[in-house]
Protein backbone atom coordinates (compact mmCIF):
# COMPACT_ATOMS: atom_id res chain seq x y z
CA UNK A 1 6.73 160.16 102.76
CA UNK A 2 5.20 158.22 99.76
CA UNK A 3 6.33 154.71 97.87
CA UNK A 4 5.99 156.10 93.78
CA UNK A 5 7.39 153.34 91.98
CA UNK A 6 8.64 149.39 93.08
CA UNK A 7 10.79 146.91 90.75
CA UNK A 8 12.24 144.08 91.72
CA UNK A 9 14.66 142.45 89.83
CA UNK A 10 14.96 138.85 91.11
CA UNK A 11 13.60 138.35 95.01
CA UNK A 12 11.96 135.11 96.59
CA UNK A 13 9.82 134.00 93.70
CA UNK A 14 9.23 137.50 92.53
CA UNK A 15 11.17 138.20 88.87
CA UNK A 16 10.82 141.21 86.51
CA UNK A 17 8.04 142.54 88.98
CA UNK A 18 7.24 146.39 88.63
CA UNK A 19 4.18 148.32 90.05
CA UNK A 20 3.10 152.09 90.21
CA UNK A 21 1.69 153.09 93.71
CA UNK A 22 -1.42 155.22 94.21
CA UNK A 23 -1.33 158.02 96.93
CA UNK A 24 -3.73 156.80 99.20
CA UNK A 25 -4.80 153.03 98.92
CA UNK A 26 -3.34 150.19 96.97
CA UNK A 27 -4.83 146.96 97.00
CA UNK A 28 -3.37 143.39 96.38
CA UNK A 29 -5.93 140.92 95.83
CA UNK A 30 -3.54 137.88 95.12
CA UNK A 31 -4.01 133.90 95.89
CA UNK A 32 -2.35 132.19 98.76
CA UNK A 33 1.24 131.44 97.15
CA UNK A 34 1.50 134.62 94.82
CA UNK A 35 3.80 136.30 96.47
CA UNK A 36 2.27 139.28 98.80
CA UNK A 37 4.17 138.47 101.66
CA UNK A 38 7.25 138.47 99.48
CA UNK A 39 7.12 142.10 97.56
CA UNK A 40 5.83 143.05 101.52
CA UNK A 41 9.29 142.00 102.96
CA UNK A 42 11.31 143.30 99.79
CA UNK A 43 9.69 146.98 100.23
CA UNK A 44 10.96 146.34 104.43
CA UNK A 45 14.52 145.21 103.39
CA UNK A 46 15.13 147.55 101.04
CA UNK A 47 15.35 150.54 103.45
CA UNK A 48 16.23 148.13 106.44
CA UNK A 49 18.12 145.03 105.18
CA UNK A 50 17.63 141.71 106.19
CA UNK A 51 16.78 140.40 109.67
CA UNK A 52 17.62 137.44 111.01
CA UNK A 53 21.39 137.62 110.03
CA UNK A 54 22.72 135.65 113.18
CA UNK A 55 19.86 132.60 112.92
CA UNK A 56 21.47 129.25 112.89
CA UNK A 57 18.36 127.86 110.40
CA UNK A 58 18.25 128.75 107.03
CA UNK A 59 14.62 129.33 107.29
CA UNK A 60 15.39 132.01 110.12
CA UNK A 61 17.88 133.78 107.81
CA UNK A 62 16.34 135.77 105.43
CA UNK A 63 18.81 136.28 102.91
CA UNK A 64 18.75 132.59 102.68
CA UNK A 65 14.65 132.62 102.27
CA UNK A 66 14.28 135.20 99.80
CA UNK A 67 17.27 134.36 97.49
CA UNK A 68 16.06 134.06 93.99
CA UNK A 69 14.69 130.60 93.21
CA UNK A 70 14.79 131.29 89.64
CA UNK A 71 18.60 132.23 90.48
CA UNK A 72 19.68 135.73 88.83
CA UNK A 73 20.31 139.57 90.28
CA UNK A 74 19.13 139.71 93.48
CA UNK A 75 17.68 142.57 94.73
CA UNK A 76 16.06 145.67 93.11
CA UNK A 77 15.02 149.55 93.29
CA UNK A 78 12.22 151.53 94.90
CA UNK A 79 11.10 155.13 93.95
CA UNK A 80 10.27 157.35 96.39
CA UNK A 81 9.43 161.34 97.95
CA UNK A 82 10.17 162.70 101.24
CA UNK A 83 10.49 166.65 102.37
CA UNK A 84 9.44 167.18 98.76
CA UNK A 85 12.55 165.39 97.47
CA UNK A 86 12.24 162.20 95.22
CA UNK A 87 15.09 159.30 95.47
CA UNK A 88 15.57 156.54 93.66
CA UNK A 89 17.11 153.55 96.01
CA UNK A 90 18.94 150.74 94.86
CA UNK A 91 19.75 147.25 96.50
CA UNK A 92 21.74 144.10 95.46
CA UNK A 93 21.98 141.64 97.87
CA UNK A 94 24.89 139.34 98.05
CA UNK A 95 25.32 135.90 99.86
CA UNK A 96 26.42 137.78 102.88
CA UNK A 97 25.90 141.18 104.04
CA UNK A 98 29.78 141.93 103.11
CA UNK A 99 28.30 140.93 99.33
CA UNK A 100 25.44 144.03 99.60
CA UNK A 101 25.77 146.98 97.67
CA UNK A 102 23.43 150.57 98.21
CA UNK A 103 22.99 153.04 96.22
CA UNK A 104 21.16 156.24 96.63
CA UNK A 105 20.25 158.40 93.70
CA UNK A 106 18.22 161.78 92.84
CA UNK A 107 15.25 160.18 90.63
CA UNK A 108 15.33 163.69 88.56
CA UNK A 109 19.18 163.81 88.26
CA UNK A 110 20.32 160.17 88.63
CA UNK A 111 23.19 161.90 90.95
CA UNK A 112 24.53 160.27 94.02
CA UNK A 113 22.80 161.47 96.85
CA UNK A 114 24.19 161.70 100.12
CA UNK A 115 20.73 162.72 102.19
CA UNK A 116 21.02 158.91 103.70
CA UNK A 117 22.96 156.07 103.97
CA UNK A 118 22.57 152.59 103.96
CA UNK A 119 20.71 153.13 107.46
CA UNK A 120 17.79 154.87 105.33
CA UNK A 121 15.25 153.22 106.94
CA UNK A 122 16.74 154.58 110.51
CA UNK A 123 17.57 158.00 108.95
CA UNK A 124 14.17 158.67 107.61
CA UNK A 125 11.37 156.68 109.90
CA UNK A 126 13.70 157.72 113.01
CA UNK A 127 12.89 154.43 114.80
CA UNK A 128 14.68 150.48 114.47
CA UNK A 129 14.17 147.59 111.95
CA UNK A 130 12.47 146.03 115.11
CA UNK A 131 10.05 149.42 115.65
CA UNK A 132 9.44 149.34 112.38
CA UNK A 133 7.94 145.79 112.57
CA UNK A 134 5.92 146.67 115.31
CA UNK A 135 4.42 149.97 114.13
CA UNK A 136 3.60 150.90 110.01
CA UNK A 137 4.48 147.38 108.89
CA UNK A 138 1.87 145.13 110.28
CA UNK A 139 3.02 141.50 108.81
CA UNK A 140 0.84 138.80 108.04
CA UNK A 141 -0.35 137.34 111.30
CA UNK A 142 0.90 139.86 113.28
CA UNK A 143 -1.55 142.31 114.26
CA UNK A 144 -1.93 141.37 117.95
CA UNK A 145 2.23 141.07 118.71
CA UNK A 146 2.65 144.84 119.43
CA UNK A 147 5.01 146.06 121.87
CA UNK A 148 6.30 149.46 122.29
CA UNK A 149 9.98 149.78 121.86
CA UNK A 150 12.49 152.22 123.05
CA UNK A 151 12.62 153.18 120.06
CA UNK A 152 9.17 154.49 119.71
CA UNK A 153 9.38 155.40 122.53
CA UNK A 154 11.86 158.10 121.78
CA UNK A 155 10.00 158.67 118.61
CA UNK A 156 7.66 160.24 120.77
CA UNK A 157 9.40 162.63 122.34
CA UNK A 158 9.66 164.72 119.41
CA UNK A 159 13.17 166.27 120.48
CA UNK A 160 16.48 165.19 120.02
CA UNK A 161 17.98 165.01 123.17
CA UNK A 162 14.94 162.81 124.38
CA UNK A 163 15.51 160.78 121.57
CA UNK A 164 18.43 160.16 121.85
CA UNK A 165 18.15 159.54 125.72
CA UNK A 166 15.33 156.57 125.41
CA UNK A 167 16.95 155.10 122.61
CA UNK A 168 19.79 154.65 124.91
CA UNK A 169 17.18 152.72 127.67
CA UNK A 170 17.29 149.38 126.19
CA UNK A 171 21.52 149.57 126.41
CA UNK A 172 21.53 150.99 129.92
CA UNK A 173 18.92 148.49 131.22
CA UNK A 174 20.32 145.66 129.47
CA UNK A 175 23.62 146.64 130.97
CA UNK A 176 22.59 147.04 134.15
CA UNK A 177 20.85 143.70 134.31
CA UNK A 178 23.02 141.79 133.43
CA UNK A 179 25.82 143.70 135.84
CA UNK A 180 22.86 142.51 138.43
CA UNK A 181 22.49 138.99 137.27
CA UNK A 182 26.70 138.66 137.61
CA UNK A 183 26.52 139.70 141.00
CA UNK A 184 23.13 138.27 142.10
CA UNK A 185 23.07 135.95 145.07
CA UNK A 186 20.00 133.90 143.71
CA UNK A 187 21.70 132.35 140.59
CA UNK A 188 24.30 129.87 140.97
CA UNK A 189 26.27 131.88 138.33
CA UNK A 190 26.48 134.96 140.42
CA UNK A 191 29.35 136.18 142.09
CA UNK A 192 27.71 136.40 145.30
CA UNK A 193 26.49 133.19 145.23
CA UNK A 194 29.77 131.96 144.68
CA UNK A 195 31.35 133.90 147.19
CA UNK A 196 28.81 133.00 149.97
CA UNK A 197 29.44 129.60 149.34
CA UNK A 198 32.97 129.83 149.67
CA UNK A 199 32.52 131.70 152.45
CA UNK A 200 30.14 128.99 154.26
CA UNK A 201 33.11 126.01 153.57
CA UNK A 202 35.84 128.41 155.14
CA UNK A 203 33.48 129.10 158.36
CA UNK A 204 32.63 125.09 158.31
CA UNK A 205 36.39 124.57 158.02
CA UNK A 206 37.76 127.11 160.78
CA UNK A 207 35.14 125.31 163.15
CA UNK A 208 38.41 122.56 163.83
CA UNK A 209 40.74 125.16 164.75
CA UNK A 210 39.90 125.35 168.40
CA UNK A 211 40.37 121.54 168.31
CA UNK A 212 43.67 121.42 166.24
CA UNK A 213 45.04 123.84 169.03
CA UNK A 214 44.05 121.64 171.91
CA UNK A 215 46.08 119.11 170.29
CA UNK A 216 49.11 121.57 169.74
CA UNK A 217 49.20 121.99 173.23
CA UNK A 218 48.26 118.53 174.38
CA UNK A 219 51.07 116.72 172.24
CA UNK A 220 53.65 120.01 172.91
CA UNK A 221 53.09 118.82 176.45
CA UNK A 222 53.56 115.26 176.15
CA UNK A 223 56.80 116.04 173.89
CA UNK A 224 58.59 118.22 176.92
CA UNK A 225 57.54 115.32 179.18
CA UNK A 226 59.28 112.73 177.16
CA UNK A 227 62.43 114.73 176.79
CA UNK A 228 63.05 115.15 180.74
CA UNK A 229 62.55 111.51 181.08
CA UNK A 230 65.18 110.78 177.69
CA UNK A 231 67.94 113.45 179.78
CA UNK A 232 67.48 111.79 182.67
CA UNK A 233 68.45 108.75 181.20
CA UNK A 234 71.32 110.05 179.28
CA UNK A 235 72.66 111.15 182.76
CA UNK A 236 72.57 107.51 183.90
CA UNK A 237 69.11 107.51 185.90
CA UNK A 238 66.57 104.67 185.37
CA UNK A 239 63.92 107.00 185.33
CA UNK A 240 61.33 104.69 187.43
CA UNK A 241 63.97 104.42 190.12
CA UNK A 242 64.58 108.09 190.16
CA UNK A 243 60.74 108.95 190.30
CA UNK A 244 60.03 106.39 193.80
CA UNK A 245 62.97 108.00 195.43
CA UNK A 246 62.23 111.60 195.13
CA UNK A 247 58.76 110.84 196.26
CA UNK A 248 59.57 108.17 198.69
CA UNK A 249 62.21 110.42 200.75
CA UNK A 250 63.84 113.81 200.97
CA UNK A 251 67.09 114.78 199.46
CA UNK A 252 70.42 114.75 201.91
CA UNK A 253 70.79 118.37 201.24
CA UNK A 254 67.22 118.66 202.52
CA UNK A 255 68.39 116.65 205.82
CA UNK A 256 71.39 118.73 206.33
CA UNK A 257 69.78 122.32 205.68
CA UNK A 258 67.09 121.64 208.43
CA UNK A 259 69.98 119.99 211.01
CA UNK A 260 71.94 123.04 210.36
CA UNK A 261 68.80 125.27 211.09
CA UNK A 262 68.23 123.71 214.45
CA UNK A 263 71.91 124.27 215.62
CA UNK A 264 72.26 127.59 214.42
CA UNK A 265 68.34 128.57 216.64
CA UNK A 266 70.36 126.85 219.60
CA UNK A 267 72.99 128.91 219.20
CA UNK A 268 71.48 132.02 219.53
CA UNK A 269 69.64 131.03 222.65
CA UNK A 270 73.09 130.67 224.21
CA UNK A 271 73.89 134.55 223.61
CA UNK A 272 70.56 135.68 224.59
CA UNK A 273 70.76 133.76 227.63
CA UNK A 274 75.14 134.80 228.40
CA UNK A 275 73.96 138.77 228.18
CA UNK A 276 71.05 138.02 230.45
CA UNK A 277 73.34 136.51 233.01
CA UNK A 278 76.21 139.14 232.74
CA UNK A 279 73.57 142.12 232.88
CA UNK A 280 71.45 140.17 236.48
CA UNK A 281 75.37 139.44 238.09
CA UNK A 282 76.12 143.66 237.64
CA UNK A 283 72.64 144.30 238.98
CA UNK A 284 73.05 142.19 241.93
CA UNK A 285 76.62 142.97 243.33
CA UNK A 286 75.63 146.90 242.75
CA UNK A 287 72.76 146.12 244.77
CA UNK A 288 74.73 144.26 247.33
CA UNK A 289 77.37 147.16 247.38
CA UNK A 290 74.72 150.53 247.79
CA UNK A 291 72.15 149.07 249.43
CA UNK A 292 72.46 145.64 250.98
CA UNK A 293 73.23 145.06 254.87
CA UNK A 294 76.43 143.95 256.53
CA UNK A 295 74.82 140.79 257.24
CA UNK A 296 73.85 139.78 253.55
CA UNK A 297 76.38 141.57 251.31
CA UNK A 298 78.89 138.89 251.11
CA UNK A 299 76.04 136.27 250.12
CA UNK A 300 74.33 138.57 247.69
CA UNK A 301 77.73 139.27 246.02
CA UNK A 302 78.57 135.96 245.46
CA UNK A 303 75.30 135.15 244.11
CA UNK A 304 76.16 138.21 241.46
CA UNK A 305 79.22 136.80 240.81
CA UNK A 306 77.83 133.23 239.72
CA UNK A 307 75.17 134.90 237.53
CA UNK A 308 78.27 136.86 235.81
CA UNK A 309 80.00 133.85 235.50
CA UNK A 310 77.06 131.52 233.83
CA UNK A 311 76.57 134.79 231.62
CA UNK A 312 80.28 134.14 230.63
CA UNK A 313 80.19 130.50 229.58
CA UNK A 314 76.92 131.26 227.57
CA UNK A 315 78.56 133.67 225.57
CA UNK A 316 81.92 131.87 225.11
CA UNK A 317 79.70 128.75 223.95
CA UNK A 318 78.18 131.15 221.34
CA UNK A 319 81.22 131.98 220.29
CA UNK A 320 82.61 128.97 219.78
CA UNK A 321 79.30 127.44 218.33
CA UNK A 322 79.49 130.36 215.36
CA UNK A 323 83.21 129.48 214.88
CA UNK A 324 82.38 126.16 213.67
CA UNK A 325 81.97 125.27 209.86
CA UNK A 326 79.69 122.84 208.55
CA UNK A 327 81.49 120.17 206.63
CA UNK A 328 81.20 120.80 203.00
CA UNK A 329 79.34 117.62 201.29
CA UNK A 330 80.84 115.30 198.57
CA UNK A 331 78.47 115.15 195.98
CA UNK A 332 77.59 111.36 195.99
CA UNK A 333 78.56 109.45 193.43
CA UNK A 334 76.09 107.55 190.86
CA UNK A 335 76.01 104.14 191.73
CA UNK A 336 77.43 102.12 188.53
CA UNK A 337 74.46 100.42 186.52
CA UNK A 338 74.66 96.33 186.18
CA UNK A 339 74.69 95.24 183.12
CA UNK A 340 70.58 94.56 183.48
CA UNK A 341 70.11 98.08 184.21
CA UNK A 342 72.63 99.43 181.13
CA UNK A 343 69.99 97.10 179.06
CA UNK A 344 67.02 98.49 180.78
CA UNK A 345 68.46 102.05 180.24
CA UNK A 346 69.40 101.54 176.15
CA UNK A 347 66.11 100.04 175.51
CA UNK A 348 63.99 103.11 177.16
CA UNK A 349 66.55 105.23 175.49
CA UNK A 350 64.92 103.75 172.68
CA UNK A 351 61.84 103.91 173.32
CA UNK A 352 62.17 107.34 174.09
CA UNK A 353 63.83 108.43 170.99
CA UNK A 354 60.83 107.25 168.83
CA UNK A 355 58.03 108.90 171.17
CA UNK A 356 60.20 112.23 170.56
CA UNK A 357 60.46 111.42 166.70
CA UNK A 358 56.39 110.78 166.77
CA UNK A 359 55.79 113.61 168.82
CA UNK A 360 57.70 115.93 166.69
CA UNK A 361 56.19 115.00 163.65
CA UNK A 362 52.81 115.37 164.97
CA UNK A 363 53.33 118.25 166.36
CA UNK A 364 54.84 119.63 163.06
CA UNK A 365 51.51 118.44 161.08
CA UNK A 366 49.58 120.29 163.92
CA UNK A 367 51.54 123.40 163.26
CA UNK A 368 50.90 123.42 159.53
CA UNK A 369 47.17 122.72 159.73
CA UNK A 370 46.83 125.74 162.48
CA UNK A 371 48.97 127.87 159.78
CA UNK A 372 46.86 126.84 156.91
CA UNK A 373 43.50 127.72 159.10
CA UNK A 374 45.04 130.77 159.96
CA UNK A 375 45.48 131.62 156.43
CA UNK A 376 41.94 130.37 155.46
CA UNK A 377 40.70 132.80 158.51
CA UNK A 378 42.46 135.70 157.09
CA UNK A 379 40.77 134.72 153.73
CA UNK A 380 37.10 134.35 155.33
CA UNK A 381 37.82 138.01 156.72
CA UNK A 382 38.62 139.40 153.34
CA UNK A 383 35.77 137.40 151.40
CA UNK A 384 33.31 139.15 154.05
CA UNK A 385 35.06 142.51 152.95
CA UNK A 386 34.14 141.75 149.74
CA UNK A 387 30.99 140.35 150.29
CA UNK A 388 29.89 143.41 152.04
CA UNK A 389 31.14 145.92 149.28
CA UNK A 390 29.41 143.35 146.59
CA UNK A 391 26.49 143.94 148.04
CA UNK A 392 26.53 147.49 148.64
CA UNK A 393 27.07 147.64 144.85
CA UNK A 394 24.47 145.60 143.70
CA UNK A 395 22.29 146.85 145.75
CA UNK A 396 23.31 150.65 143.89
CA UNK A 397 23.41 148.73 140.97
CA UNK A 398 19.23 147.41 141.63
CA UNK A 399 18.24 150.63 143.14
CA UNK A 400 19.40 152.23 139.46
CA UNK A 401 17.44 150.28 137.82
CA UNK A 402 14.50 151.02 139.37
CA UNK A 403 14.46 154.69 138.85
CA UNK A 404 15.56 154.44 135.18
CA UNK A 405 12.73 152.02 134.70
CA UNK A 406 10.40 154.67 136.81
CA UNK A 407 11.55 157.38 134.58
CA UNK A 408 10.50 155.51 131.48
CA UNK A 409 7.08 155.11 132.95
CA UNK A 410 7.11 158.87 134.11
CA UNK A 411 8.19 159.72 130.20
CA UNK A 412 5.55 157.10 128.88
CA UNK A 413 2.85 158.34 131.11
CA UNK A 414 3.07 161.75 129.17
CA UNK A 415 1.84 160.07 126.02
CA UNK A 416 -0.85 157.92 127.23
CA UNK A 417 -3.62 160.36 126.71
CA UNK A 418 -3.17 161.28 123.19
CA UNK A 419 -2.18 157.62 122.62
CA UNK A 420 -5.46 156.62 124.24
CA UNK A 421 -7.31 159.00 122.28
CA UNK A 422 -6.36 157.62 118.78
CA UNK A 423 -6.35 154.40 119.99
CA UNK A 424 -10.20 154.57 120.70
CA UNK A 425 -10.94 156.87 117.14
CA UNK A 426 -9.88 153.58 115.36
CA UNK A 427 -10.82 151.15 117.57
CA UNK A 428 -14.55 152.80 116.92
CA UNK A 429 -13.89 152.75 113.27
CA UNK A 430 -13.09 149.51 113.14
CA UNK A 431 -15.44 147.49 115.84
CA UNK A 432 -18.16 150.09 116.37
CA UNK A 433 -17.56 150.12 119.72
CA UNK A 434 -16.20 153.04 121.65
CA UNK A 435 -13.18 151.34 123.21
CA UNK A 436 -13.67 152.63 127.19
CA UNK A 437 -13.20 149.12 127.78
CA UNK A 438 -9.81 149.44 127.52
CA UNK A 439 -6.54 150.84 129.43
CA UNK A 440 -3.20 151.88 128.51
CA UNK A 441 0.04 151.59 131.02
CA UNK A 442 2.60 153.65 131.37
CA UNK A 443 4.76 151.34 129.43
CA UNK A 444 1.80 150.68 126.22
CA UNK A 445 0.88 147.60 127.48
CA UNK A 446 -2.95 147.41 126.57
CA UNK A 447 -5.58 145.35 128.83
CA UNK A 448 -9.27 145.11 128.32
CA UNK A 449 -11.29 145.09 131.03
CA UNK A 450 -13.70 142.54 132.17
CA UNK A 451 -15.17 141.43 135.17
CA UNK A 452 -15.07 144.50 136.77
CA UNK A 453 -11.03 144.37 136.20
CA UNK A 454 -8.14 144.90 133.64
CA UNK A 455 -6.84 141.73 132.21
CA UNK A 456 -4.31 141.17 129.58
CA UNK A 457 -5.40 140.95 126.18
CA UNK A 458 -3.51 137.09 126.25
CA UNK A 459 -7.06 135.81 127.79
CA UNK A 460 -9.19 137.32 125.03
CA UNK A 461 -9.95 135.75 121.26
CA UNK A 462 -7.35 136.31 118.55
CA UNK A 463 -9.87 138.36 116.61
CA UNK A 464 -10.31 140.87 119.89
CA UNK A 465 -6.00 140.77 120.14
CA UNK A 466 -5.60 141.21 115.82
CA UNK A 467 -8.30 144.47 116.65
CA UNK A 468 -6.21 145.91 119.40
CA UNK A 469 -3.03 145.47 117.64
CA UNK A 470 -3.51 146.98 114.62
CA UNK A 471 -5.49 150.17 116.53
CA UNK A 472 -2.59 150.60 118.72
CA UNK A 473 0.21 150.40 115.31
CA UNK A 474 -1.93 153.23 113.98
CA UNK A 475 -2.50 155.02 117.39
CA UNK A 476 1.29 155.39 117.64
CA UNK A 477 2.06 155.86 113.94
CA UNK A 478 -0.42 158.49 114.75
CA UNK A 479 1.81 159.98 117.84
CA UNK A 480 4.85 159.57 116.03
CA UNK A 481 4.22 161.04 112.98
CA UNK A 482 2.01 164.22 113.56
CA UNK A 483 3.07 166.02 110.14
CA UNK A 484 4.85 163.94 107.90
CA UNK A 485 3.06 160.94 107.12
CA UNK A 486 4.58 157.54 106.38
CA UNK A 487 3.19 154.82 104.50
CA UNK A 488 1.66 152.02 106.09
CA UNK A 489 1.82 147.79 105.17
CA UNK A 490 -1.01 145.61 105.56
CA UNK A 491 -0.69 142.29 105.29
CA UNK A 492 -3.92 140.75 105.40
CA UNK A 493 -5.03 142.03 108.83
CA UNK A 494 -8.47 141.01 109.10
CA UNK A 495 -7.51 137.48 108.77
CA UNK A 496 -8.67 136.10 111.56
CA UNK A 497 -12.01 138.80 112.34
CA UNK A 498 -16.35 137.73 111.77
CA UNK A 499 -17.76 139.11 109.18
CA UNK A 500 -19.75 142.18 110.27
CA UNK A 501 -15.95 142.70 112.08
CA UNK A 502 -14.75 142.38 108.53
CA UNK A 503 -16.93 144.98 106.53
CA UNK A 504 -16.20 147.10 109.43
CA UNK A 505 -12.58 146.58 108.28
CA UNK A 506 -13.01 147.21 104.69
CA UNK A 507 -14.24 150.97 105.19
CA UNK A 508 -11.53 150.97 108.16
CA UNK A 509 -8.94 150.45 105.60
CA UNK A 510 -10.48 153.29 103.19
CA UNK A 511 -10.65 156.01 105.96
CA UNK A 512 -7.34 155.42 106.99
CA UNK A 513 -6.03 155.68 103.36
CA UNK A 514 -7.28 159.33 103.44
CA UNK A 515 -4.08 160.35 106.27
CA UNK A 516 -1.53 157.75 104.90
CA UNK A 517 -0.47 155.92 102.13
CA UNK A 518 -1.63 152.66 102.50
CA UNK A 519 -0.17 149.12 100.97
CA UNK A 520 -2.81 146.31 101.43
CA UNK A 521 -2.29 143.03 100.75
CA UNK A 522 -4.98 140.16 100.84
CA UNK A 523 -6.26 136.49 99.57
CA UNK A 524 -9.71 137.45 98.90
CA UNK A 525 -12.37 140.08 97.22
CA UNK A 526 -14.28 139.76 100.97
CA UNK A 527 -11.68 141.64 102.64
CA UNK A 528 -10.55 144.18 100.26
């Protein structure tokens, strides 16, 4: 792919600017001021548009920067070949992006073309605005900020469905951390975090219930008490006289039930003792009759018959003793109340009535707060439900993560060597050095090392990071484009390089012009 032919009709302080590129290298040897950053940006926007569309600053925006100072059409056209087609592209920018118009064109035919759209610079690099920052446009400054995108990433899988699949990395990992970060348990913000914490006041909270049901029972006791006390006094008892009585004496009915026992265990010791007697008499005067002499008959007979007799009596006294009834008892009148006691009564009445009306009340509150802890328990139990699920997820959620980020490093780690390998061609070209120094990770991240370990390049000079960065653009533009070669932007790269570092950087520039087309920008002879 090959820039043939640039105007620009009004952009920054570029007007009425044309220029006719060479195959291989072009050189800008321009004064601070004259513009080279501008017609590089205008070449970048014209197949990407503009970045910085969402800035708040007008110097971040820049549609705002680059609008025509000398006021005018804004915008321009670019000539230019790829798979042995030539295009001519067309731009005019409005004052927002709704304001743009494209316009694609056969530069043989001036027909419409439809091989891309206003995504060209997507369509036909195959990587992002951002990759394309980072890779064959190397801005002024800019060398050492390289950083390898998903985007190139995918670029360097060389097939579709890999493509397609890395470019999709930054979305999925993005995704999935911030899923992570709105569950996390170490941000305030997270929904763990905010569960656990309402968790921990409901546990601090249920830690009175024990004590609110102490109380329940405590006052539900002291409530029954107070209403046997109020219906004894509605029955026309002074309760402190009723309480000495009952523990001073026993009850009449208590008197009466044990007198009644004793008579009725008399009683029955009378017909034990009458069927004793009867049963000895029989035995005697048989005796006296069978076997008794003449002599003693008569006297043993009449002993018989007194026993019989005594037997007799005992069991008529029985009899009569069972036939008696116990006289039912009157139940005893209250005695009336004088008129101190009616007082004494109504006021404790009184004071009754209120104690009830306290307890209730309390009693009441004490049954709403054990209801409302009851409820907050069965909320603790379901926030722990939840809490455990939560975590199960983010934990699935975290281990996910992981493994997609392995994979990329597994899918990186596949490109390192030939990476490596053109990384250290122009790192020799352009220091002298053979570049076993340095180290590539799985995820193009270069360190040097030093010491007798890797570091990152932060702790070396900015001449050491502008060297790496601009061998590692070309080291992937290398990878990424094996066949088709794009062209490359330099914006004054050597900026900030010695000067043996420098004239090593001048032929640099040449031998690299010899594989791509090459668009070099700079403020001075030395370094062209």
């Amino acid at each position: 792919m090959r820039l043939l032919t640039c105007h620009i009709e009004n952009f920054g302080k570029l007007s009425y600017f044309s220029y006719d590129f060479a195959d291989g290298y072009n050189a800008f040897v321009l004064p601070n001021g004259a513009g080279k950053s501008t017609f590089a940006a205008f070449i970048r926007v014209m197949f990407y548009g503009f970045a910085g569309e969402t800035k708040r600053t007008e110097l971040e925006k820049e549609r705002k920067r680059y609008q025509p100072w000398q006021g005018g059409t804004y915008g321009g056209q670019l000539t230019f070949t790829a798979d042995g087609k030539y295009y001519l592209l067309s731009r005019v920018f409005g004052k927002t992006a709704k304001g743009d118009s494209f316009r694609l064109q056969d530069a043989n035919t001036l027909l419409d073309s439809t091989d891309f759209t206003e995504q060209i610079g997507q369509e036909l690099f195959g990587i992002n605005a951002e990759s394309f920052m980072r890779t064959i446009y190397i801005g002024q400054a800019e060398c050492a900020a390289f950083a390898a995108t998903d985007s190139v990433s995918a670029k360097l899988g060389d097939q579709m469905e890999e493509t397609e699949d890395m470019a999709s990395y930054d979305v999925a990992n993005k995704k999935l951390a911030d899923a992570i970060n709105q569950m996390s348990d170490k941000r305030s913000t997270g929904k763990l975090a905010k569960l656990e914490r309402e968790a921990h006041v409901l546990a601090q909270e249920l830690r009175a219930k024990t004590v609110v049901q102490e109380a329940l029972d405590t006052v539900s006791s002291q409530l029954t008490a107070v209403k046997v006390r109020w219906n004894a006094c509605l029955a026309g008892k002074l309760p402190e006289e009723t309480e000495e009585k009952e523990a001073a004496s026993p009850s009449g009915q208590e008197l009466a039930d044990t007198l009644q026992q004793r008579r009725n265990e008399k009683n029955e010791q009378r017909k034990y003792k009458g069927i004793t007697g009867i049963v000895l008499g029989l035995l005697v005067i048989i005796y006296a009759l069978l076997a008794a002499g003449k002599g003693y008959r008569m006297l043993i007979l009449i002993c018989g018959g007194f026993s019989m007799i005594a037997g007799a009596c005992m069991l008529l006294g029985y009899a009569i003793g069972r036939k008696k009834r116990q006289p039912e008892s009157k139940p005893v009148q209250p005695k009336p109340l004088s008129e101190e006691q009616q007082k004494q009564r109504a006021s404790e009445m009184e004071t009754l009535s209120r104690q009830i009306l306290q307890y209730s009340r309390r009693l009441d509150e004490l049954e709403s707060e054990s209801d409302t802890l009851t409820e907050k328990e069965r909320k603790l139990q379901s926030l722990n439900e939840e809490l455990i699920t939560l975590r199960e997820k983010c934990d699935i959620i975290q281990k996910t993560k992981a493994f997609l980020t392995q994979a990329k490093e597994n899918y990186g780690a596949r490109y390192q060597k030939p990476v490596m390998d053109a990384f250290r061609r122009y790192y020799r070209m352009l220091s002298g050095e053979d570049g076993t120094a340095y180290g590539l990770t799985a995820t193009f991240e270069m360190e040097r090392q030093e010491q007798g370990m890797y570091r990152d390049m932060g702790y070396f000079s900015r001449g050491y990071q502008d060297m790496t960065g601009l061998c590692m653009r070309l080291a992937f533009a290398d990878a990424m484009y094996r066949e088709k070669k794009p062209f490359l932007i330099l914006d004054d790269p050597f900026v900030n390089l010695d000067e043996e570092k420098i004239e090593h950087g001048r032929a640099f520039v040449r031998e690299i012009a010899k594989e791509y087309q090459v668009i070099y920008f700079t403020c001075h002879e030395s370094r062209a």
